[in-house]
Each structure stands twice: as structure tokens, then as C-alpha cells.
Protein backbone atom coordinates (compact mmCIF):
# COMPACT_ATOMS: atom_id res chain seq x y z
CA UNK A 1 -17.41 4.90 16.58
CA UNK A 2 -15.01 2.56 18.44
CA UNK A 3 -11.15 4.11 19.56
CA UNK A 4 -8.61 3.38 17.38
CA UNK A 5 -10.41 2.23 13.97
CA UNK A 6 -11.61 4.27 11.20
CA UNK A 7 -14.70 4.98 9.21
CA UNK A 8 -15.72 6.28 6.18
CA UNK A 9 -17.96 8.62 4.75
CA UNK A 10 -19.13 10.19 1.35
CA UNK A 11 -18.84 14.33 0.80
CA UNK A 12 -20.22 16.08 -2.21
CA UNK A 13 -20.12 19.61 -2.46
CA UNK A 14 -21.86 21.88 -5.33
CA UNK A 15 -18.77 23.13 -6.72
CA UNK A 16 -14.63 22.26 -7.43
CA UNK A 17 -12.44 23.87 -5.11
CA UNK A 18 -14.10 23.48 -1.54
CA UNK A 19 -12.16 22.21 1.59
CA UNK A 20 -13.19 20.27 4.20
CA UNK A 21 -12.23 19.53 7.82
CA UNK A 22 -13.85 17.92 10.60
CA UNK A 23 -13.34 18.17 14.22
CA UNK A 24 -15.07 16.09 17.75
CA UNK A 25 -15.11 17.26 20.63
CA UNK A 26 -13.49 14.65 22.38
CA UNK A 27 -12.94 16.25 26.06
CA UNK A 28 -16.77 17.24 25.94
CA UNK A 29 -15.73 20.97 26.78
CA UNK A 30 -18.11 22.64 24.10
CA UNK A 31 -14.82 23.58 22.29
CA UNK A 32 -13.00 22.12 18.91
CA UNK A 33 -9.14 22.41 20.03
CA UNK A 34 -6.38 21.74 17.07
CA UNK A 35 -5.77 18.48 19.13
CA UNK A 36 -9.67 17.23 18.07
CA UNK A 37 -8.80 17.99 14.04
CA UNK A 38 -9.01 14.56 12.42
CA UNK A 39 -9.60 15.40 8.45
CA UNK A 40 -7.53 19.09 7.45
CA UNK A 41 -8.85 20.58 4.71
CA UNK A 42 -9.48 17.90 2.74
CA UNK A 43 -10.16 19.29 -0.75
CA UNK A 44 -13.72 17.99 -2.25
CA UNK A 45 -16.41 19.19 -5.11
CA UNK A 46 -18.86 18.12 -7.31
CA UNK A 47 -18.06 14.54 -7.29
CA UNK A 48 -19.14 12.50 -4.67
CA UNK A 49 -15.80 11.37 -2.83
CA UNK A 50 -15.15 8.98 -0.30
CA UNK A 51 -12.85 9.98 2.54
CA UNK A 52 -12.14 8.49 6.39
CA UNK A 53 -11.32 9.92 9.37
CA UNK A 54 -9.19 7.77 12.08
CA UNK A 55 -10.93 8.13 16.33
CA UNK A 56 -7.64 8.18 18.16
CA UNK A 57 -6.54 5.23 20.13
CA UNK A 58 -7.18 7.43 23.78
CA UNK A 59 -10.42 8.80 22.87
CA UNK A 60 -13.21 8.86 25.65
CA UNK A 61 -15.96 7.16 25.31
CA UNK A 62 -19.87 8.78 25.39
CA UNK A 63 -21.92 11.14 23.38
CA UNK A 64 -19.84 13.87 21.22
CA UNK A 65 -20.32 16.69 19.18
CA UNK A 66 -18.52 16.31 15.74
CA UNK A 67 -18.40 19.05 13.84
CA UNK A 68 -17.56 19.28 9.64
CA UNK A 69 -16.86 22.72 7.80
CA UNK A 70 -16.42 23.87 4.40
CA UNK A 71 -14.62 26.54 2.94
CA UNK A 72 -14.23 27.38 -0.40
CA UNK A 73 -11.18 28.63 -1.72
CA UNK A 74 -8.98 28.98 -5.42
CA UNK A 75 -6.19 27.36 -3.65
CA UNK A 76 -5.60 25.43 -0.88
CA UNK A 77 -5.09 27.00 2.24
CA UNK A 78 -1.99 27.38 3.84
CA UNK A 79 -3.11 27.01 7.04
CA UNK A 80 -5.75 25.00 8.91
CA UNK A 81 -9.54 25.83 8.78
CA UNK A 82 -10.73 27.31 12.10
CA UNK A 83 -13.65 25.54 13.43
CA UNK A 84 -15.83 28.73 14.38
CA UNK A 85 -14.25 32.08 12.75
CA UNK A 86 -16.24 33.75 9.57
CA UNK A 87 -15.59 33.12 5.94
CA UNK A 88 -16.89 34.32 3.13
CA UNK A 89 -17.78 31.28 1.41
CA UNK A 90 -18.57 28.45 3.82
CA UNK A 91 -21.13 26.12 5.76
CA UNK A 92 -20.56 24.52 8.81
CA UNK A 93 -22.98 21.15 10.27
CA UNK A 94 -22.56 19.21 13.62
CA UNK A 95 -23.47 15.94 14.64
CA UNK A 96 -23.57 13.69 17.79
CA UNK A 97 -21.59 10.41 17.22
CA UNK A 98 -21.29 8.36 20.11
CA UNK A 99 -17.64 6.89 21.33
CA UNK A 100 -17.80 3.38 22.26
CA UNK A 101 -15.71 -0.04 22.63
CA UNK A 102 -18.13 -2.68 21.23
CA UNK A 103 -18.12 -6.33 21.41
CA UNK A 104 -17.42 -7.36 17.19
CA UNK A 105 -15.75 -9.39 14.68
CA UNK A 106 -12.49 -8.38 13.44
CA UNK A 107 -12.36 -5.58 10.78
CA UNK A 108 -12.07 -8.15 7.24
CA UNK A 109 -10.06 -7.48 4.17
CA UNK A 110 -12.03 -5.19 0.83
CA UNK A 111 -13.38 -7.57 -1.13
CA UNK A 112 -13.05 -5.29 -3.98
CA UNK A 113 -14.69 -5.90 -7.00
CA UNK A 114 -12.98 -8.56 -8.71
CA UNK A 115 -12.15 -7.23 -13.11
CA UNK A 116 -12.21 -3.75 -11.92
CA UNK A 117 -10.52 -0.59 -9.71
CA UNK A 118 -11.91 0.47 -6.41
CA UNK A 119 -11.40 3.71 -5.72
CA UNK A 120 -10.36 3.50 -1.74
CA UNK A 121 -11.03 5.95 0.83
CA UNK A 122 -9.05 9.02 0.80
CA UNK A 123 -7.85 11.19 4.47
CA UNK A 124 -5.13 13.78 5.22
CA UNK A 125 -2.04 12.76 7.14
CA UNK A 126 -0.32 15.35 8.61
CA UNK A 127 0.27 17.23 12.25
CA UNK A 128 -3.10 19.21 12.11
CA UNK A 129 -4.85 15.99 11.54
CA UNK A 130 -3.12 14.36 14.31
CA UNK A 131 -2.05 11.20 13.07
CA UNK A 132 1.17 11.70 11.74
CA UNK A 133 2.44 9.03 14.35
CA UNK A 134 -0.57 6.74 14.54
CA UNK A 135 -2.08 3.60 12.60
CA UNK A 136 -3.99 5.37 9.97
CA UNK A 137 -6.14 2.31 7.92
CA UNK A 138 -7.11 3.01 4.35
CA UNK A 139 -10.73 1.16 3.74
CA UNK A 140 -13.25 0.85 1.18
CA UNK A 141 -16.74 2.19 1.76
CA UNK A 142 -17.70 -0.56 4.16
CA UNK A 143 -14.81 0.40 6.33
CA UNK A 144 -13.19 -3.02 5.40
CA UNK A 145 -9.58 -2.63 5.40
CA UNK A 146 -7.12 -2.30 2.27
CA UNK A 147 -4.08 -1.16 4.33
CA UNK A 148 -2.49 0.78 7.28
CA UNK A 149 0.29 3.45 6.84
CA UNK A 150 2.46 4.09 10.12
CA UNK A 151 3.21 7.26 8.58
CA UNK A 152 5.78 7.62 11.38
CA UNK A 153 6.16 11.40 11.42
CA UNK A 154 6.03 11.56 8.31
CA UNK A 155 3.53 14.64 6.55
CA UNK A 156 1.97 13.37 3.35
CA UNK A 157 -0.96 15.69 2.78
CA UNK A 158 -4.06 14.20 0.86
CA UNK A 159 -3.92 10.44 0.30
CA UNK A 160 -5.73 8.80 -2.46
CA UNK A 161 -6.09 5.22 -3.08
CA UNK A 162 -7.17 2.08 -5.00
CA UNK A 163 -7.49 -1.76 -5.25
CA UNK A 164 -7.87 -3.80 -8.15
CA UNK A 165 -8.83 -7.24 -7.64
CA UNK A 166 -7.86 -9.62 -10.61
CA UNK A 167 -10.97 -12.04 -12.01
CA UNK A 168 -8.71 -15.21 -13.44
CA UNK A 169 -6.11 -17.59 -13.75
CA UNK A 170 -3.33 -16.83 -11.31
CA UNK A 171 -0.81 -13.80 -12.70
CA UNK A 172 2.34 -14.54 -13.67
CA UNK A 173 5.51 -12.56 -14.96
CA UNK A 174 9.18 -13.77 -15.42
CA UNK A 175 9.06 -16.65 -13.35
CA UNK A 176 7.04 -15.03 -10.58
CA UNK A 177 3.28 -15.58 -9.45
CA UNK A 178 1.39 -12.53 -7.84
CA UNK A 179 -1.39 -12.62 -5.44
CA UNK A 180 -5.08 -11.52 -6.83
CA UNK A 181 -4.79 -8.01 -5.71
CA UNK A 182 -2.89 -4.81 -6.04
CA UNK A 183 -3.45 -1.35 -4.20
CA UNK A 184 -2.01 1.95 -5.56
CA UNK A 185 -1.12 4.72 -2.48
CA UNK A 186 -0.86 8.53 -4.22
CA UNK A 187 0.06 10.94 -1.30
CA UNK A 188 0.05 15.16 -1.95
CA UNK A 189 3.63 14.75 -0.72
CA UNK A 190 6.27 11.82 -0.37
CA UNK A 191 7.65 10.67 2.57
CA UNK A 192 10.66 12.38 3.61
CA UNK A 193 11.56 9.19 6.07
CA UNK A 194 10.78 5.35 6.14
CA UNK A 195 7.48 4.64 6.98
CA UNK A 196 6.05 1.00 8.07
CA UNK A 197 3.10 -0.18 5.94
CA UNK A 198 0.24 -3.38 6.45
CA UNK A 199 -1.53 -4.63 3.05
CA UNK A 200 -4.64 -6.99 3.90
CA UNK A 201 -6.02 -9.81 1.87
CA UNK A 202 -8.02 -13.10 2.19
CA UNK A 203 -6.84 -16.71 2.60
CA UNK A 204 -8.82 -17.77 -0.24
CA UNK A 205 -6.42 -15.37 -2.45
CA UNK A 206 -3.49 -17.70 -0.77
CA UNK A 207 -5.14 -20.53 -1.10
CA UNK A 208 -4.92 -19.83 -4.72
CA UNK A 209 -1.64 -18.67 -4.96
CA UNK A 210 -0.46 -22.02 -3.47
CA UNK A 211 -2.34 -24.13 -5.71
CA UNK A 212 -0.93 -22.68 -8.98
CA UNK A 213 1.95 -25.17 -10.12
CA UNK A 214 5.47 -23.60 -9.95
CA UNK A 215 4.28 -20.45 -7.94
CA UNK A 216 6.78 -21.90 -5.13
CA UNK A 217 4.15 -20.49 -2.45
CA UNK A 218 3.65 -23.10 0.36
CA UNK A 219 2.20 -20.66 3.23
CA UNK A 220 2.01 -16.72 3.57
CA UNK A 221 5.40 -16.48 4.90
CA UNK A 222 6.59 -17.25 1.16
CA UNK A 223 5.14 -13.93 0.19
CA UNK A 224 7.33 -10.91 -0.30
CA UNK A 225 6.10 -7.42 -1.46
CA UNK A 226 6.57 -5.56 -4.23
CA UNK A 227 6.67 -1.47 -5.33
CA UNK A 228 6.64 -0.51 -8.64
CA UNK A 229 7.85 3.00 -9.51
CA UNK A 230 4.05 3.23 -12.29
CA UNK A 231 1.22 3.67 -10.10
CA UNK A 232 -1.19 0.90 -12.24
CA UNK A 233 -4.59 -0.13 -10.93
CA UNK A 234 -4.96 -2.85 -13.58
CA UNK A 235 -4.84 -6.36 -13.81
CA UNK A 236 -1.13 -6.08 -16.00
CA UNK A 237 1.78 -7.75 -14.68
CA UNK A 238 3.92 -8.44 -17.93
CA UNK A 239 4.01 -4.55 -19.15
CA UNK A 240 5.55 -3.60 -15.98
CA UNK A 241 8.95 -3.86 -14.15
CA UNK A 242 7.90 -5.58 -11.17
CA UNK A 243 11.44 -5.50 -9.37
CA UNK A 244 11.72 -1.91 -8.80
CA UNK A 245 11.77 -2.57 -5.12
CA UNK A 246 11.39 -5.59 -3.14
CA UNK A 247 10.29 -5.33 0.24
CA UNK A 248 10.79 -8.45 2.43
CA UNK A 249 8.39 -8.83 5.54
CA UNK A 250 9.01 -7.97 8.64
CA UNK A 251 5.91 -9.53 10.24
CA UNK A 252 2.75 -11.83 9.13
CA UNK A 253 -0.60 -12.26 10.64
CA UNK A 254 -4.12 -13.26 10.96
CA UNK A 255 -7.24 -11.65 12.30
CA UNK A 256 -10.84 -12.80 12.53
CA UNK A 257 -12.19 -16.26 13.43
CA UNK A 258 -14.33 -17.41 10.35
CA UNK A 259 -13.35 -19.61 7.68
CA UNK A 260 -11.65 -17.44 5.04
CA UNK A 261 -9.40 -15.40 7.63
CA UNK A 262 -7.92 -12.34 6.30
CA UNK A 263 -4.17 -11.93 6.45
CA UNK A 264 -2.19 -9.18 6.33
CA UNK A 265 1.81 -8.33 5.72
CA UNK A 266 4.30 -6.03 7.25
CA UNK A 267 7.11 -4.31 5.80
CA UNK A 268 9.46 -1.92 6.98
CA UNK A 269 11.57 1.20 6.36
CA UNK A 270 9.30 1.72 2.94
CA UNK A 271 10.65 5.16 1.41
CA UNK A 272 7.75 6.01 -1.03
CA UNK A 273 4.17 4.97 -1.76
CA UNK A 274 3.41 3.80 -5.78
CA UNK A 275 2.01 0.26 -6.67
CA UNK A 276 2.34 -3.05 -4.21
CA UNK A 277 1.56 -6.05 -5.11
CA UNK A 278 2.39 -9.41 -2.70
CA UNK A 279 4.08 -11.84 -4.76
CA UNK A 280 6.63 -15.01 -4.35
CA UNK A 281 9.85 -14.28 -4.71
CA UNK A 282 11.20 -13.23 -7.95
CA UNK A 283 13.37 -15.06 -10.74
CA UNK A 284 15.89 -13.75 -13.27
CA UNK A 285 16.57 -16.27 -16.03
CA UNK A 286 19.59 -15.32 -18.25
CA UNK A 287 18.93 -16.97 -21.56
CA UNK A 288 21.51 -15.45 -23.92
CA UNK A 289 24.83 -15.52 -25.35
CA UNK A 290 27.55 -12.86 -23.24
CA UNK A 291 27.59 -10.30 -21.12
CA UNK A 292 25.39 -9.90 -17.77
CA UNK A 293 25.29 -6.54 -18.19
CA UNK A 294 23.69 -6.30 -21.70
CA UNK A 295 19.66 -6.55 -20.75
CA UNK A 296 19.43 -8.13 -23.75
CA UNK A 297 20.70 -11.47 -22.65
CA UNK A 298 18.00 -11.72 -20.25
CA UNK A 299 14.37 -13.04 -20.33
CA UNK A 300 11.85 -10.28 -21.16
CA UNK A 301 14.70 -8.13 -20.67
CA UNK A 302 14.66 -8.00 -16.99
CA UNK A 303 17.81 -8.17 -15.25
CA UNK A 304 18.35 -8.64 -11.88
CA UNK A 305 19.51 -5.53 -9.44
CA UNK A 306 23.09 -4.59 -8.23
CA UNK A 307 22.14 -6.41 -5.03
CA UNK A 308 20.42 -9.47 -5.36
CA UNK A 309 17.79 -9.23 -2.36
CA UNK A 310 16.73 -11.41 -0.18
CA UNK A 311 15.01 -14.49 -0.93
CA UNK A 312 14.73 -13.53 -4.98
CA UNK A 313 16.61 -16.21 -7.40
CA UNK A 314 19.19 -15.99 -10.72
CA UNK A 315 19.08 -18.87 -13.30
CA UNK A 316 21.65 -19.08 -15.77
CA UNK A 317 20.16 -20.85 -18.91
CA UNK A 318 22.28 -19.61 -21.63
CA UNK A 319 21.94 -19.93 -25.27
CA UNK A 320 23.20 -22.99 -26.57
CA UNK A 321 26.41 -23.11 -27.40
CA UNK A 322 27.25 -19.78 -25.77
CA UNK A 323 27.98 -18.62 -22.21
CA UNK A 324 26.82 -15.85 -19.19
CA UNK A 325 30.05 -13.14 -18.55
CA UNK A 326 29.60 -11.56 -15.35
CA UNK A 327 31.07 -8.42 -16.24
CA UNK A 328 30.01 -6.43 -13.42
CA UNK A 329 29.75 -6.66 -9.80
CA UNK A 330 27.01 -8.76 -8.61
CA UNK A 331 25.64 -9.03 -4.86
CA UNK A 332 23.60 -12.02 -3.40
CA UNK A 333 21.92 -10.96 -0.51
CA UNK A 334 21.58 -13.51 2.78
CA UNK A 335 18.97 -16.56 1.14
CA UNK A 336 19.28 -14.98 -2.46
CA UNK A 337 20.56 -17.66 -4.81
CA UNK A 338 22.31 -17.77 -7.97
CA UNK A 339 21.60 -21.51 -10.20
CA UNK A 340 23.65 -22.33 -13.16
CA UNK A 341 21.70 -25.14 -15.13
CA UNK A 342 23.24 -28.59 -15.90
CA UNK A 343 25.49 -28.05 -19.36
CA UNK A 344 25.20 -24.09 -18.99
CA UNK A 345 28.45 -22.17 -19.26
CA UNK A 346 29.66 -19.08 -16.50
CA UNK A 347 32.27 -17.04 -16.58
CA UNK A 348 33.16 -14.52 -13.98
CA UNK A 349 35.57 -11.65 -15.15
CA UNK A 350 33.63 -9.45 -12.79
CA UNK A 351 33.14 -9.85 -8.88
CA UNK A 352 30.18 -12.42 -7.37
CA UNK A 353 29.79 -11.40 -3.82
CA UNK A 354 27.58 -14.08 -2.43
CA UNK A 355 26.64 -13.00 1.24
């Protein structure tokens, strides 16, 4: 196990209702301090689940002891396993792992398993876990990664995931083209703060995305994010709001040095976890006859937000004959945009703020 990555591994236990944590000994002092905790009772049972555990950035490198324990109990616990005292119901097994920096490729993007939902590796991110203010990666079962979550003090409890991977043509929704994959994040408990997240995928997935007429994709930095309020592991686009939120970038990158680099994203000051999907930017059409404000007017009844952000784009392609009526206040964020088609028809009772 190499310092600051993570790995995955499977549990099973013979009943519902057991809790597991896991502990090394990463001073080598034959003792499991609540600074060696990495997974806090992590609840687990019959099912065979798959769950990761993050080696700290400082560890020391050589042999270690780590040590997992079980405890079953009706409820969750309400406060962290101990790593030696008795309970009634409970087993406790140690290993050796050994702590070292190797010499290897860059960590890729999850391939998932394109037409279907991958169920992601699950941890626990809170203080007696220790990685409430580190880089905690969520991966697949071959340690490949889906995402990181800087949870940035933030305590989320048990976090499930998954990634769908969409087998076809190139999705599309309201004028917007979406990127082959979407991840769902469930925590135990929302963020009370912003939090910074990565979400990883392949070039090949760009590739695509770039070659699908009208996506208006030229390179990754085209891409925005978005968070939907459903959590949806499915290959639907057009039965789902897709502007709840949209997140613009705050960094790009690339990592490995083979043909079909993965990529990741940044974003910034995200206030929940749900659905993300990376996406170009998104486009309102109005296509009826009178007021803005009536959802009615618009195309697949999606009409744009208060505040216009970033990057995102407003056609006006009324009904013929008729006209758009801002009756509201409308914002344009800093390289949003607003279009009125040739031989359309505006009218602005209301307030255009155009930034």
C-alpha cells in the first residue's frame, strides 16, 4: 500500500447489522491509537460489500500490523469501536500490509461497465476516520478511480456510490450533449459546508463528445458539471431536470502517459452530493407565445434559472407570430448569453441584468 492512495476490499459478514472498523499501526508501537482509525464502523452484513480505506499522505513506510474488527449491534454505535476492549458479539483479525512508495503508472479512470450501474466503493468520512480534511478517492474494485471528495471538514458518515457508463449514441437533452458517464455520491449525512470534488473519465469519452455535431465541445475545458437534485444511476437524460445546479470548473487535468489519458475535472464550493454528470454548457430555447415566466413557453418545459450562470445560453425562438415578455427579473452571469433569432419578437417589461 503506497501513501496517499486508496484501496479497496470486499467484507461479508453472516448477518445484517454488524460494524466494521479497521485500524494500522502506523508508528509500529504495537498499539492502534484513534489517530491509526481509517474505516469507523462501517456498517456491513450478509451481502458482500465493497468498501476502501484511504493510507494517509505521511504514513511511514515498512511492514505494519493492520488490524479489522467487527461488532455487532441493533443500531449503530454512537461512538467509535475500540480496537482491543470485549464485546459480546464480535471478531477481531490482523494482517501485515507493507507501506511502500512504488515506481507505477498513474491510477486510470473506472471503466465501468458500459449499459449498466457499478456499484462504487463505499468508506466513512468523518474525524474518527481521519480524513475529514484529506483527498479521499472513491474507486471501483480495481482501485481505478471514479472521484475524489475534499470533504474539507466536513463529517458525512457512510458514503455510497455508483457509475453508470452509457453504451450508445451520444446523450442529448434540450440542446445539451452529456459525456458517457454519470456517478451518484449518497453520504449518511450532507455537508454542512462547501466541499471541493474531482470526477475522472477517459479521453476516448471526449473524443466522442467532440465528434457529435452541435455538442459545441472542442476540448475538455468546454465541459461544465452538472448536479441533479434525483440521485439516477441510469442512462436517462430527458426525464430529468438537468439544470438544478451548474458547477463551472475550477481546474482541468491529465494523468497517465498512454494513449487514452484519463482526465479529470474540478469544481468548487459544491454544497451537497446527488447526481453529476459533465456536460457542455446548457441551452434554454423559448419557443412560445408570452410570458418568460410561464414554463410553458419553453422547450420541454425547462426554463432557465434566476441567474443565468456562467457559460450556459438563452435562445429566443418564439412562436410565429407571437413574442417572449420578460416579465421577471433575469440575470446573465459573466460569458452567459442571451440570442434572439432573426424575425423573433422581445419585449422586456421586466429587468435584463446582463453582467
Amino acid at each position: 500500500m503506497e501513501p496517499g492512495l486508496g484501496y479497496t476490499g470486499f467484507v461479508k459478514t453472516a448477518l445484517a447489522n454488524n460494524y466494521v472498523s479497521i485500524w494500522i499501526d502506523f508508528n509500529n508501537n504495537g498499539f492502534f491509537e484513534p489517530t491509526e482509525r481509517l474505516l469507523n464502523n462501517f456498517k456491513a452484513g450478509p451481502t458482500r460489500t465493497l468498501y476502501s480505506i484511504l493510507i494517509p499522505q505521511n504514513a511511514a513506510t515498512g511492514d505494519r500490523r493492520l488490524r479489522i474488527r467487527n461488532i455487532y449491534s441493533d443500531t449503530k454505535p454512537t461512538s467509535p469501536t475500540d480496537p482491543c476492549n470485549y464485546y459480546d458479539y464480535s471478531e477481531t483479525e490482523d494482517y501485515r500490509v507493507s507501506i511502500a512508495y512504488t515506481v507505477s503508472v498513474p491510477r486510470s479512470a473506472a471503466n465501468g461497465t458500459p449499459g449498466s450501474c457499478e456499484t462504487v466503493s463505499a468508506t466513512t468520512i468523518d474525524a474518527a476516520s481521519n480524513n475529514i480534511n484529506a483527498a479521499v478517492p472513491v474507486l471501483d474494485s480495481t482501485n481505478s478511480l471514479v472521484a475524489v471528495i475534499y470533504p474539507d471538514g466536513n463529517t458525512l458518515g457512510r458514503v455510497n456510490g455508483s457509475l453508470f457508463i452509457h453504451n450508445g449514441t451520444i446523450r442529448k437533452n434540450n440542446g445539451t450533449y452529456y459525456l458517457n458517464r454519470n456517478i451518484s455520491i449518497k453520504p449518511e449525512i450532507q455537508p454542512a459546508s462547501p466541499y471541493r470534488f474531482w470526477m475522472y473519465y477517459w479521453a476516448a469519452e471526449l473524443d466522442a463528445l467532440v465528434s457529435a455535431p452541435g455538442s459545441g465541445v472542442a476540448t475538455g475545458f468546454d465541459l461544465v458539471m452538472t448536479k441533479t437534485k434525483q440521485d439516477s444511476c441510469s442512462s436517462g437524460i430527458a426525464n430529468y431536470q438537468l439544470t438544478d445546479t451548474t458547477l463551472i470548473p475550477s481546474g482541468y487535468g491529465t494523468q497517465g502517459d498512454q494513449g487514452n489519458l484519463t482526465r479529470f475535472i474540478v469544481v468548487d464550493d459544491v454544497t451537497s452530493f446527488s447526481t453529476f454528470y459533465l456536460n457542455g454548457k446548457h441551452t434554454y430555447r423559448f419557443t412560445g407565445n408570452g410570458n418568460w415566466s410561464d414554463i410553458a413557453n419553453w422547450e420541454n418545459q425547462n426554463k432557465p434559472p434566476a441567474i443565468l450562470p456562467s457559460g450556459d445560453l438563452i435562445i429566443i425562438d418564439n412562436a410565429a407570430g407571437g413574442q417572449c415578455v420578460l416579465d421577471v427579473i433575469q440575470r446573465i452571469s459573466f460569458s452567459g448569453s442571451i440570442i434572439v433569432n432573426s424575425g423573433k419578437k422581445m419585449v422586456i417589461p421586466g429587468v435584463l441584468n446582463i453582467q
